[in-house]
PDB file of N, CA and C in Angstrom:
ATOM      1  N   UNK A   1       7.736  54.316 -64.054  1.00  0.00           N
ATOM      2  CA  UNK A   1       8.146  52.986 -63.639  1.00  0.00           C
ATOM      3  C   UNK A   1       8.080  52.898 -62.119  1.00  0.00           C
ATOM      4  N   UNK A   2       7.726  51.658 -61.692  1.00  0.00           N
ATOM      5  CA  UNK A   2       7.648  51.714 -60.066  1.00  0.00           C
ATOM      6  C   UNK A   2       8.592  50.298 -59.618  1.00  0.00           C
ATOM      7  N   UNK A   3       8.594  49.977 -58.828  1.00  0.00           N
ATOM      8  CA  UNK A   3       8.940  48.831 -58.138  1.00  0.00           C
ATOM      9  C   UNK A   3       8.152  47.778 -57.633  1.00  0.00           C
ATOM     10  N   UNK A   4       8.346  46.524 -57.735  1.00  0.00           N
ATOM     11  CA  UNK A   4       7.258  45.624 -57.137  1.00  0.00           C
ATOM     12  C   UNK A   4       7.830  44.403 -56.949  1.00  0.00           C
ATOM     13  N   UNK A   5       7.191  43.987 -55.563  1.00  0.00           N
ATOM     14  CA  UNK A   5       7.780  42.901 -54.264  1.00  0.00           C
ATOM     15  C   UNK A   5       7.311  41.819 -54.964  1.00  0.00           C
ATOM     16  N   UNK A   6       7.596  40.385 -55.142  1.00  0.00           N
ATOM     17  CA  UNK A   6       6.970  39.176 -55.537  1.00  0.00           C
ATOM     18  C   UNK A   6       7.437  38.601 -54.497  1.00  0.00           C
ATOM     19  N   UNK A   7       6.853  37.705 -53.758  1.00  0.00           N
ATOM     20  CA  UNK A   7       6.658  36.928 -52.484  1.00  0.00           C
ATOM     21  C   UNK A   7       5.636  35.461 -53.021  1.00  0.00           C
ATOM     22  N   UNK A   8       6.732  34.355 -53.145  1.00  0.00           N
ATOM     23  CA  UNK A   8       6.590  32.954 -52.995  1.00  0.00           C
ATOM     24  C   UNK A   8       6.678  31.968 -52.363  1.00  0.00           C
ATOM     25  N   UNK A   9       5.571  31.515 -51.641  1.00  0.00           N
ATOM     26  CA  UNK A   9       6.030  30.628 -50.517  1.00  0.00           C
ATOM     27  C   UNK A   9       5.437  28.929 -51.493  1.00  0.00           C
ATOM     28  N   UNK A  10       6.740  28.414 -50.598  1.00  0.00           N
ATOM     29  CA  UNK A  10       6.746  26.180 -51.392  1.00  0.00           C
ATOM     30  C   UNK A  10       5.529  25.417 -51.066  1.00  0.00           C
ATOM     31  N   UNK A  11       4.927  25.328 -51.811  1.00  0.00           N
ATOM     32  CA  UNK A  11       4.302  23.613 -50.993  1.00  0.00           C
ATOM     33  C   UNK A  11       5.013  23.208 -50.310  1.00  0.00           C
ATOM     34  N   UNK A  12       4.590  22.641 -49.183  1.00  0.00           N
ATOM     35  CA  UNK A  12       5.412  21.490 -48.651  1.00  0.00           C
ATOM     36  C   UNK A  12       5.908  20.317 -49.366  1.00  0.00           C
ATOM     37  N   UNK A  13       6.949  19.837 -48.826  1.00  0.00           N
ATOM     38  CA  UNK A  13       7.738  18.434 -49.972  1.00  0.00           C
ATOM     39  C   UNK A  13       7.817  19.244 -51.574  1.00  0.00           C
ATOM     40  N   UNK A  14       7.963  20.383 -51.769  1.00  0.00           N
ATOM     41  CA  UNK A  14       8.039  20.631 -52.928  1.00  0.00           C
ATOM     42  C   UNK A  14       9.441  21.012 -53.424  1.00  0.00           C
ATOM     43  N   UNK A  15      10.462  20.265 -52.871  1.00  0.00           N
ATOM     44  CA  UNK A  15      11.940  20.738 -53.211  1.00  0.00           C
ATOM     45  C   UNK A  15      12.197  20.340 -54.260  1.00  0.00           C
ATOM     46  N   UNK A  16      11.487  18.828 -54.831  1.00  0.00           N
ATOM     47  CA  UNK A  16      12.125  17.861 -56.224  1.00  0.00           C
ATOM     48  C   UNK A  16      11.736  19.321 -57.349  1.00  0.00           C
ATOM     49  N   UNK A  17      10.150  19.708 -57.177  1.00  0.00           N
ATOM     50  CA  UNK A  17       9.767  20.956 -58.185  1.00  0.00           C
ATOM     51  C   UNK A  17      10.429  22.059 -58.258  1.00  0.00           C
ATOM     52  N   UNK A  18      10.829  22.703 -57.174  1.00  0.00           N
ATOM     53  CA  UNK A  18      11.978  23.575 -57.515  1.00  0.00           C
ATOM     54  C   UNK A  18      13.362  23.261 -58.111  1.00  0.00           C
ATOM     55  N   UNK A  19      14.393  21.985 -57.730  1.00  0.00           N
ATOM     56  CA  UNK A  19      15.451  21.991 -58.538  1.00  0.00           C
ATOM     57  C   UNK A  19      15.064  21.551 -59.906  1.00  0.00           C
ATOM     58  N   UNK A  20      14.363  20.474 -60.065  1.00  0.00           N
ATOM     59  CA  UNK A  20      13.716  20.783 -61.737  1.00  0.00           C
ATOM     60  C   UNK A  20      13.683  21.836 -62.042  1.00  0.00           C
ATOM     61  N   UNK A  21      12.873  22.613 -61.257  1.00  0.00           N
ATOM     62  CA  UNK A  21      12.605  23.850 -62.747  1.00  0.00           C
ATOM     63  C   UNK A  21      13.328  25.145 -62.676  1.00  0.00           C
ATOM     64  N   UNK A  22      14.387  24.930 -61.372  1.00  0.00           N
ATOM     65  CA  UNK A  22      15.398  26.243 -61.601  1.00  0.00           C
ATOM     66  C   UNK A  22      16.043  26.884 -62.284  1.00  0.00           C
ATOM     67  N   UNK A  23      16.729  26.202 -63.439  1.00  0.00           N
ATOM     68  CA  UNK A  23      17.833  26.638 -64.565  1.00  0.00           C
ATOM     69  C   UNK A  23      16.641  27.196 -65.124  1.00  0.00           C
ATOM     70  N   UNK A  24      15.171  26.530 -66.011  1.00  0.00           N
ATOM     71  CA  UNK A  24      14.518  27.494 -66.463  1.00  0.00           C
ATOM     72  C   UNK A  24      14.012  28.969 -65.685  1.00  0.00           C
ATOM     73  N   UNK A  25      13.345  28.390 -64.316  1.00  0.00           N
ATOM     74  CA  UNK A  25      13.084  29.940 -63.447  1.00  0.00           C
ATOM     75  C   UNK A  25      14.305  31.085 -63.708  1.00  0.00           C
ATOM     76  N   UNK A  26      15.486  30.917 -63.399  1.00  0.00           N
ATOM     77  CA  UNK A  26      16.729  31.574 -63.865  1.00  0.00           C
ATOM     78  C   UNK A  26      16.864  32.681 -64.958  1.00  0.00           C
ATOM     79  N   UNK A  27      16.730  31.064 -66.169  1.00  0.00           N
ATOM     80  CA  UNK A  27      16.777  32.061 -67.647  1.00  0.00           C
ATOM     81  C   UNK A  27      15.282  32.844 -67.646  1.00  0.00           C
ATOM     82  N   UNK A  28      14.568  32.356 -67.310  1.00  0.00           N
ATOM     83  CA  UNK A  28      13.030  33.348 -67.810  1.00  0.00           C
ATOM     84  C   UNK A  28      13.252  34.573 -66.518  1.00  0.00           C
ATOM     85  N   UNK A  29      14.037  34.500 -65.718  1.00  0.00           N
ATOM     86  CA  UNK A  29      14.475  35.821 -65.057  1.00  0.00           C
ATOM     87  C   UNK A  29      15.567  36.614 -65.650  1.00  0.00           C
ATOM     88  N   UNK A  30      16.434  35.921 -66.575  1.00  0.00           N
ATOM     89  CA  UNK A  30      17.410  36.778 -67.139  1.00  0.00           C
ATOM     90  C   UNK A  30      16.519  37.230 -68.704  1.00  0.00           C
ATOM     91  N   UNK A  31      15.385  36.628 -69.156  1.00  0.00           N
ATOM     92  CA  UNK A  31      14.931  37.115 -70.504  1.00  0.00           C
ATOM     93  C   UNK A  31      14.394  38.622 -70.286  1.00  0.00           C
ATOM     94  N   UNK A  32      14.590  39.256 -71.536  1.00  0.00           N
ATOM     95  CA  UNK A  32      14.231  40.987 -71.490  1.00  0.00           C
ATOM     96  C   UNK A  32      12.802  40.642 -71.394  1.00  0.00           C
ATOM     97  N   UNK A  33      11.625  41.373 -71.012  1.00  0.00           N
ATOM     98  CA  UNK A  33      10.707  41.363 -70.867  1.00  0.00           C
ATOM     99  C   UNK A  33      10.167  43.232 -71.197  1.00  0.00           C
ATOM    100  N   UNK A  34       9.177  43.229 -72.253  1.00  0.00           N
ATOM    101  CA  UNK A  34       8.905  44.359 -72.818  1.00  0.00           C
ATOM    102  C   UNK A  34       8.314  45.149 -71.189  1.00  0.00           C
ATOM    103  N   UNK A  35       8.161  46.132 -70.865  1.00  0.00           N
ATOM    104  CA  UNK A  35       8.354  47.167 -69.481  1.00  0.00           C
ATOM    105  C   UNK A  35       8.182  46.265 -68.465  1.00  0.00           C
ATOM    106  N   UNK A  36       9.155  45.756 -68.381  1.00  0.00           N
ATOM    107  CA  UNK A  36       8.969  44.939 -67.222  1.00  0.00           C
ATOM    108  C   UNK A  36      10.371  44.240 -66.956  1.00  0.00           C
ATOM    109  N   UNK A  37      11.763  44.440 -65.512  1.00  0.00           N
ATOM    110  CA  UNK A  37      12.661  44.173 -65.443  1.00  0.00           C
ATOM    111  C   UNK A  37      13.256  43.347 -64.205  1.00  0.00           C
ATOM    112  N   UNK A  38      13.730  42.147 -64.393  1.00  0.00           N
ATOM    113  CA  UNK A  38      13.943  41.664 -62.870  1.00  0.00           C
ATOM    114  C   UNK A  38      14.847  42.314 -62.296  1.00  0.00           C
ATOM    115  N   UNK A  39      15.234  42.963 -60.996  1.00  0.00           N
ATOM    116  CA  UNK A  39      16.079  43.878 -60.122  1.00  0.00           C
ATOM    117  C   UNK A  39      16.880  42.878 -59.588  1.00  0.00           C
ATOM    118  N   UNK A  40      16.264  42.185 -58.739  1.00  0.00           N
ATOM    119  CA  UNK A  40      17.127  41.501 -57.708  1.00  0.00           C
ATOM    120  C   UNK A  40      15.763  40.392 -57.092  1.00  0.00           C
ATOM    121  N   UNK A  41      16.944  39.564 -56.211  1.00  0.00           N
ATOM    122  CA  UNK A  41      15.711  38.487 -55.704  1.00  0.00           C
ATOM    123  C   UNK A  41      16.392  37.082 -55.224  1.00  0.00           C
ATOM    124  N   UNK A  42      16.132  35.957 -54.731  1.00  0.00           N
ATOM    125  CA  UNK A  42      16.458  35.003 -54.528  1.00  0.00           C
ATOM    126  C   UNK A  42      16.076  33.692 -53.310  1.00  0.00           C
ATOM    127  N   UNK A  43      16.254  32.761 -53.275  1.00  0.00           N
ATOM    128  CA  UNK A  43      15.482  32.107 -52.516  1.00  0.00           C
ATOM    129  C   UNK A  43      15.153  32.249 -51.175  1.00  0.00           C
ATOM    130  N   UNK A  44      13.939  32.519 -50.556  1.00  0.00           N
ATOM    131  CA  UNK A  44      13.990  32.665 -49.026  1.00  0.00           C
ATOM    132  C   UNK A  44      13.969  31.307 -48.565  1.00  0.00           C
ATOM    133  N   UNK A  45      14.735  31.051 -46.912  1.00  0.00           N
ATOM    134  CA  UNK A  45      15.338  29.545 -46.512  1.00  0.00           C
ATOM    135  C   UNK A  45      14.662  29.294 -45.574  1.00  0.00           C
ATOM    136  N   UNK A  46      14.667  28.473 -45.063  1.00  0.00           N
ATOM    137  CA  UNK A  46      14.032  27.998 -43.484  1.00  0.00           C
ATOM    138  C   UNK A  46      14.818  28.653 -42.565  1.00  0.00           C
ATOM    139  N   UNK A  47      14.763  29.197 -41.084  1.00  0.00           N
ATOM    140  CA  UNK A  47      15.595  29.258 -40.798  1.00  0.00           C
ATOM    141  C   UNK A  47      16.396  28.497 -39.926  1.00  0.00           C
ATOM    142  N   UNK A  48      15.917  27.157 -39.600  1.00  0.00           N
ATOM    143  CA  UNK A  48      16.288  26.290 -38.812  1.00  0.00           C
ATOM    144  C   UNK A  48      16.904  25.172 -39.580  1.00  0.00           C
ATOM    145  N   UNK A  49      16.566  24.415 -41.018  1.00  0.00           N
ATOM    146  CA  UNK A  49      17.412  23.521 -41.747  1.00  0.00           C
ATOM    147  C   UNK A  49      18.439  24.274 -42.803  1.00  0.00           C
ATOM    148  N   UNK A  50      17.919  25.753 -43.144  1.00  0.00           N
ATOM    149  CA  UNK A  50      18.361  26.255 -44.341  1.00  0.00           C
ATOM    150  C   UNK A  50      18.616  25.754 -45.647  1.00  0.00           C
ATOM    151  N   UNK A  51      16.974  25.248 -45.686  1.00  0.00           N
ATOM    152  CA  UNK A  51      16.160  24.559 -47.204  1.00  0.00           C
ATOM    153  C   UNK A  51      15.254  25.770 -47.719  1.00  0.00           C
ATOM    154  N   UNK A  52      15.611  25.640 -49.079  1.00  0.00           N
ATOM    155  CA  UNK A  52      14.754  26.899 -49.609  1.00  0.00           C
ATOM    156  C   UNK A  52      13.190  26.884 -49.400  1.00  0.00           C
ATOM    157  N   UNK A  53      12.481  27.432 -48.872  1.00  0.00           N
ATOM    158  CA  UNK A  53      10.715  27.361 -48.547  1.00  0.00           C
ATOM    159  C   UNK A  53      10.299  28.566 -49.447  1.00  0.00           C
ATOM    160  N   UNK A  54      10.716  29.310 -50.521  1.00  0.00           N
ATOM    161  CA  UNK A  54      10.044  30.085 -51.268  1.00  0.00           C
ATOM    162  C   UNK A  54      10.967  30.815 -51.968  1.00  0.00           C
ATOM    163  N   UNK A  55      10.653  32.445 -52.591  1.00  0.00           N
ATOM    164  CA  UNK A  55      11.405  33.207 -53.837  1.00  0.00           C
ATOM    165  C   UNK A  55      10.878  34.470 -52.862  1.00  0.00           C
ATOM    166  N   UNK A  56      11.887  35.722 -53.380  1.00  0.00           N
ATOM    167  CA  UNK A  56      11.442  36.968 -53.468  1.00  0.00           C
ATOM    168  C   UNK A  56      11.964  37.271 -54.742  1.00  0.00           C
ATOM    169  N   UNK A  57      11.104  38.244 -55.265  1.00  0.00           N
ATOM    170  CA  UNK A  57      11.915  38.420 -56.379  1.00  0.00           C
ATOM    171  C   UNK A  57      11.239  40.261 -56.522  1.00  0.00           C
ATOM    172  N   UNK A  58      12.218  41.091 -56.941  1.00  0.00           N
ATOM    173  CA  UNK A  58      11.764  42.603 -57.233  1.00  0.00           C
ATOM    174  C   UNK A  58      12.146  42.711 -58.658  1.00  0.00           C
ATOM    175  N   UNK A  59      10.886  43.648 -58.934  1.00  0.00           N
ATOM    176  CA  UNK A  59      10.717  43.982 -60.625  1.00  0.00           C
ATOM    177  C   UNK A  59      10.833  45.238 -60.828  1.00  0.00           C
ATOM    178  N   UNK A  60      10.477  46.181 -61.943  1.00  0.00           N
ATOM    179  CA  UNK A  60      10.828  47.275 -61.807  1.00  0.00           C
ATOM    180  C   UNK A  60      10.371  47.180 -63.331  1.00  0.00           C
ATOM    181  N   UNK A  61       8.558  48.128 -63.338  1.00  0.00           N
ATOM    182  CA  UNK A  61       7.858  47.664 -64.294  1.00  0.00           C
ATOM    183  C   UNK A  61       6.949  49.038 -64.627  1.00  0.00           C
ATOM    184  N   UNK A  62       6.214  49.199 -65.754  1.00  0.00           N
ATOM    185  CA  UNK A  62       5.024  50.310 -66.131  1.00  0.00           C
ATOM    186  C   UNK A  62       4.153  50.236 -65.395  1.00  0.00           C
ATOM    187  N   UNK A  63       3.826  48.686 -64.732  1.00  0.00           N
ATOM    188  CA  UNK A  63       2.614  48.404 -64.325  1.00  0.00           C
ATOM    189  C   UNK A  63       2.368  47.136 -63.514  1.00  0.00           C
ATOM    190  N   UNK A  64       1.557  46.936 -62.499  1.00  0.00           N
ATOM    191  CA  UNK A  64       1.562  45.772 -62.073  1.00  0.00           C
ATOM    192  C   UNK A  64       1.626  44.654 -63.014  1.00  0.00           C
ATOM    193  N   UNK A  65       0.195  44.788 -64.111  1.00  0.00           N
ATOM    194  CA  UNK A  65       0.202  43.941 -64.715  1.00  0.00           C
ATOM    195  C   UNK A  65       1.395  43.157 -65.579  1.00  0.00           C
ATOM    196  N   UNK A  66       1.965  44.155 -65.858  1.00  0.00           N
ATOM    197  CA  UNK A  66       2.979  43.900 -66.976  1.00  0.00           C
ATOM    198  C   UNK A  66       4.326  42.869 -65.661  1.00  0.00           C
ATOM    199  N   UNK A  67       4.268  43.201 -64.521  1.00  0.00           N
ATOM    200  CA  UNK A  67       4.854  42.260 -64.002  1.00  0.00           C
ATOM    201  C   UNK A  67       4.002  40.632 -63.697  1.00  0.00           C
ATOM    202  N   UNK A  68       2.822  40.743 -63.807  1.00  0.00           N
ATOM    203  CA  UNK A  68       1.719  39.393 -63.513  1.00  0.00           C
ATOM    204  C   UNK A  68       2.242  38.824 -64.661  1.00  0.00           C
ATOM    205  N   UNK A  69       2.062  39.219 -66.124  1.00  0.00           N
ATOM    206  CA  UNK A  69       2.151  38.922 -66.893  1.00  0.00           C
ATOM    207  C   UNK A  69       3.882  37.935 -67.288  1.00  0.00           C
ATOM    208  N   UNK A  70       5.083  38.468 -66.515  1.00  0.00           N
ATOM    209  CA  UNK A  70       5.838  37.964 -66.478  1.00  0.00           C
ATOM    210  C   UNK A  70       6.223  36.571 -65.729  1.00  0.00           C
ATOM    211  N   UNK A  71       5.637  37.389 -64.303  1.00  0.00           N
ATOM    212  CA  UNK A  71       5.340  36.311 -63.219  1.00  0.00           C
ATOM    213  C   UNK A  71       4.518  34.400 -63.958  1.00  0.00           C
ATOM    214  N   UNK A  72       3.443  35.055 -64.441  1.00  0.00           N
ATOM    215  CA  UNK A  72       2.949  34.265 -65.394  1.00  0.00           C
ATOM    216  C   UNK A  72       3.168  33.262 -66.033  1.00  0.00           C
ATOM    217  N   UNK A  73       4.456  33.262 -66.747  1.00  0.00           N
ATOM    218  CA  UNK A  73       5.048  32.474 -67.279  1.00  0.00           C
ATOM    219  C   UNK A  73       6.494  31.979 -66.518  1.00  0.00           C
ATOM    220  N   UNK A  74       6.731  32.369 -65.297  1.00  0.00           N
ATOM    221  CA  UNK A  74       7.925  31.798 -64.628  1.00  0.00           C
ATOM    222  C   UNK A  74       7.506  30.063 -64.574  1.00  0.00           C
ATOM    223  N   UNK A  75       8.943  29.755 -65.012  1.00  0.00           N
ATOM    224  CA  UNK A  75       8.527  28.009 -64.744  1.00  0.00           C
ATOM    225  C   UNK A  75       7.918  27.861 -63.148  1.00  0.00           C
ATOM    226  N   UNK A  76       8.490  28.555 -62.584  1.00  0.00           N
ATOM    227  CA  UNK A  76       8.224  28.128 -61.111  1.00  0.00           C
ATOM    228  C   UNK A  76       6.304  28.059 -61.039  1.00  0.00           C
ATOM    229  N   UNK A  77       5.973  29.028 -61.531  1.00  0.00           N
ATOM    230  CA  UNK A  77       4.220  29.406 -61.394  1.00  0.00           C
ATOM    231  C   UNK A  77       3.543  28.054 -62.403  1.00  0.00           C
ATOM    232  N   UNK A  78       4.497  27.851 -63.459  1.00  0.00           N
ATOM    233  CA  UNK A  78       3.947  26.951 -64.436  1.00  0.00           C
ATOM    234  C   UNK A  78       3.754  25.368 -63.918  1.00  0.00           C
ATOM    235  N   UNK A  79       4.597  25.297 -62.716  1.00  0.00           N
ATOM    236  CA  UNK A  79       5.435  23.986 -61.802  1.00  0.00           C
ATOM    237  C   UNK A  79       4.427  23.764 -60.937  1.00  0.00           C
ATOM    238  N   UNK A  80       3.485  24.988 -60.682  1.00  0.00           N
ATOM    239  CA  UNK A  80       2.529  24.924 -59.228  1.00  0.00           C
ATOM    240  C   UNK A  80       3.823  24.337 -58.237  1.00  0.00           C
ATOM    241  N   UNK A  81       4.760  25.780 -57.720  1.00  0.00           N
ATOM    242  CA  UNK A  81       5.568  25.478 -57.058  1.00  0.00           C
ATOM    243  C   UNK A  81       4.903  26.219 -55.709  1.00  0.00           C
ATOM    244  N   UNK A  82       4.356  26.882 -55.688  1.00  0.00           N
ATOM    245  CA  UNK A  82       3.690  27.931 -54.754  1.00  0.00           C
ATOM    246  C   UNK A  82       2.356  27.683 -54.604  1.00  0.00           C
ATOM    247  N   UNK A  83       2.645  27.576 -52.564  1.00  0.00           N
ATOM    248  CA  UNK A  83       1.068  27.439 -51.930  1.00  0.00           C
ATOM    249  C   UNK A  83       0.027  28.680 -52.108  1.00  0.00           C
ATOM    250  N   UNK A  84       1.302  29.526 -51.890  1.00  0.00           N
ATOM    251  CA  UNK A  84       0.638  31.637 -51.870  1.00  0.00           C
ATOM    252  C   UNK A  84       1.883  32.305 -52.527  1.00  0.00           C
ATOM    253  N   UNK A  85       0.948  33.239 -53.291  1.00  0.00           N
ATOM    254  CA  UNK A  85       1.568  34.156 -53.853  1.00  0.00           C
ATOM    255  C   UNK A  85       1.448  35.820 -53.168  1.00  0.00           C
ATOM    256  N   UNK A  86       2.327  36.602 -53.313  1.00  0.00           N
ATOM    257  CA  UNK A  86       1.889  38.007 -52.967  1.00  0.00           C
ATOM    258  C   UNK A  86       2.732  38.743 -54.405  1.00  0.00           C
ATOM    259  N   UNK A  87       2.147  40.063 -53.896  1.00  0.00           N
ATOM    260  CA  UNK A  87       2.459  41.010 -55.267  1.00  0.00           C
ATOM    261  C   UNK A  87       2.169  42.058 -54.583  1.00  0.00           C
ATOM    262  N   UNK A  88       3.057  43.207 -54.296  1.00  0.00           N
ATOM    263  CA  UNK A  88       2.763  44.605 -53.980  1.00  0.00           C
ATOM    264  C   UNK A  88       3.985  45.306 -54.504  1.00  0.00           C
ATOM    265  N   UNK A  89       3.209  46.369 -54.676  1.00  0.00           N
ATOM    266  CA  UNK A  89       4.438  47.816 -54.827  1.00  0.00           C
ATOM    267  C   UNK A  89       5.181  47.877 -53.742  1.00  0.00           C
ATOM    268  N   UNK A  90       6.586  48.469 -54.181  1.00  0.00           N
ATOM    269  CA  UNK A  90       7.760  48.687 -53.213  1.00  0.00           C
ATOM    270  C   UNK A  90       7.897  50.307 -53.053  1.00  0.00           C
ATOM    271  N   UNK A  91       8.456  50.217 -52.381  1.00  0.00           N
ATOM    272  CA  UNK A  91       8.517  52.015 -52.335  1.00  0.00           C
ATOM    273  C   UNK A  91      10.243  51.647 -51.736  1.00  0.00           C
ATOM    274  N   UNK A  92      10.780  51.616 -52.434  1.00  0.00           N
ATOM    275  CA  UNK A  92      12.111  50.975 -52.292  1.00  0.00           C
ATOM    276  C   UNK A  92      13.184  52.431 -51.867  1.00  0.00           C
ATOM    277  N   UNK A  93      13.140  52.202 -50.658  1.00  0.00           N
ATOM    278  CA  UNK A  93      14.228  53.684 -50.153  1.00  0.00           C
ATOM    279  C   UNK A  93      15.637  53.646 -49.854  1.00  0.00           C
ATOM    280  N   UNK A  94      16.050  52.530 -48.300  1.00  0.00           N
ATOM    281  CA  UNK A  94      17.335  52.530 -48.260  1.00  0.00           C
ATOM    282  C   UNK A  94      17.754  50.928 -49.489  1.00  0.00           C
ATOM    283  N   UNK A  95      18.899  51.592 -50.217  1.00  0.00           N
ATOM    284  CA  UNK A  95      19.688  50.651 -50.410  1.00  0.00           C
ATOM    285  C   UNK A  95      19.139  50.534 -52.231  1.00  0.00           C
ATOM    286  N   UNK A  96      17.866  51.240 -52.801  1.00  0.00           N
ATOM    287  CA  UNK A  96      17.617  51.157 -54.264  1.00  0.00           C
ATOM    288  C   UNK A  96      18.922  51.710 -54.962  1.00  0.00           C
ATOM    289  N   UNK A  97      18.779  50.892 -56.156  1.00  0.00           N
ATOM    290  CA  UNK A  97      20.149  51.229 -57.160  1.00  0.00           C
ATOM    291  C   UNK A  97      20.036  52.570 -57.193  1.00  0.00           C
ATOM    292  N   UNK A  98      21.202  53.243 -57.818  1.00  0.00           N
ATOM    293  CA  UNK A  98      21.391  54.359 -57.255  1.00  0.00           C
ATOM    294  C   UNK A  98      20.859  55.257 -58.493  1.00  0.00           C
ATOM    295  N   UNK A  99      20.077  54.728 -60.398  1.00  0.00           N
ATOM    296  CA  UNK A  99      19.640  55.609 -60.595  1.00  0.00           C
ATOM    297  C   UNK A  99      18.340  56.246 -60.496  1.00  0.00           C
ATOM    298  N   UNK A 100      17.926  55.002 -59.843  1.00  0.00           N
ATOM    299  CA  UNK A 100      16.510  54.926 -58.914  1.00  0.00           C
ATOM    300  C   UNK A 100      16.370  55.439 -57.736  1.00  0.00           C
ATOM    301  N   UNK A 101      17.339  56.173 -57.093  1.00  0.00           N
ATOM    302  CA  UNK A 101      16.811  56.435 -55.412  1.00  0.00           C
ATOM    303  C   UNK A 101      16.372  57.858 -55.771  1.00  0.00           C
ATOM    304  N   UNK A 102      14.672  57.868 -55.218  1.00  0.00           N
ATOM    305  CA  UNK A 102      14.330  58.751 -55.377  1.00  0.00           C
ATOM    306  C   UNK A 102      13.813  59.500 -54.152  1.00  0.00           C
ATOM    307  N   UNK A 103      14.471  58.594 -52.902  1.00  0.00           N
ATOM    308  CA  UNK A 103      14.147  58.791 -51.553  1.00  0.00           C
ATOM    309  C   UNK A 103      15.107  60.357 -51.026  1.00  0.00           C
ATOM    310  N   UNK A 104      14.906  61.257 -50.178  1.00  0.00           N
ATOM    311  CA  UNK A 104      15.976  61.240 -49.371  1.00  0.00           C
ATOM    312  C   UNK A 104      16.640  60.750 -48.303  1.00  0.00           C
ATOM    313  N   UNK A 105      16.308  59.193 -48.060  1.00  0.00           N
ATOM    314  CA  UNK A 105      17.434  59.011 -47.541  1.00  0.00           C
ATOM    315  C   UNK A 105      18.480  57.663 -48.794  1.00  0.00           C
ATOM    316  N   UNK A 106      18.469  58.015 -49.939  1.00  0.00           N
ATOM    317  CA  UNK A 106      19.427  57.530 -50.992  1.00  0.00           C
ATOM    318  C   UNK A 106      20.510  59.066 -51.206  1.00  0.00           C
ATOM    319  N   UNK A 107      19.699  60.006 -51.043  1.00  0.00           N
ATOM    320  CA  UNK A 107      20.577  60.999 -51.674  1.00  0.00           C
ATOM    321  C   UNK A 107      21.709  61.652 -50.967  1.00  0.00           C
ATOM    322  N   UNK A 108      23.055  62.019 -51.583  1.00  0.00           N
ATOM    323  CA  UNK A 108      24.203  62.314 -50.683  1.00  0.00           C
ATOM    324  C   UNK A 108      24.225  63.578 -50.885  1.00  0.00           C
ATOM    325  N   UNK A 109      24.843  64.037 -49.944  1.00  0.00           N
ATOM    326  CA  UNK A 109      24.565  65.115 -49.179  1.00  0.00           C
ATOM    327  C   UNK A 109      26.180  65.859 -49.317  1.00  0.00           C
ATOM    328  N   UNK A 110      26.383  66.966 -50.008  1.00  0.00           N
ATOM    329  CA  UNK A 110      27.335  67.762 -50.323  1.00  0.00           C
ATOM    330  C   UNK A 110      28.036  68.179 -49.121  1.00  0.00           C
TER     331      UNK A 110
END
């Protein structure tokens, strides 16, 4: 299993499409998804009005695909809420849940 970054940035004027389709984006983030798990994540803001302008969201999956495949069906992707998308592996060190830190600097020290 690895980790992987999802990075969503808004259309412009696209705020009406995001509160529409949030409660679903939500639940299709809380649904089990066969190897494929949402970690953590939440809206990135402007930083000058502090209006949401996109998503991060981290997975924790077999495979990229198997996270595309989730991604896939997020209302948000279904909404054409997003100008650009990104997708990369995380190599998640300070601060991964703790039965995941496979860094040393997660591990405590006797």
């Amino acid at each position: 299993m690895a980790y992987f970054a999802f990075m969503g940035i808004d259309r412009i004027g696209s705020g009406p499409v995001r509160e529409r389709s949030r409660d679903a984006h939500r639940a299709h983030l809380r649904t089990r998804h066969a190897d494929c798990t949402f970690v953590s994540g939440g809206p990135l803001l402007d930083t000058v009005a502090g209006e949401m302008v996109g998503s991060l969201l981290i997975f924790e999956a077999a495979s990229r695909a198997d996270v595309e495949r989730v991604i896939a069906g997020d209302p948000y992707i279904l909404a054409d809420l997003f100008v650009r998308t990104e997708l990369h592996v995380l190599h998640w060190t300070v601060g991964a849940p703790p039965a995941h830190a496979g860094s040393c600097l997660n591990k405590r020290r006797g």
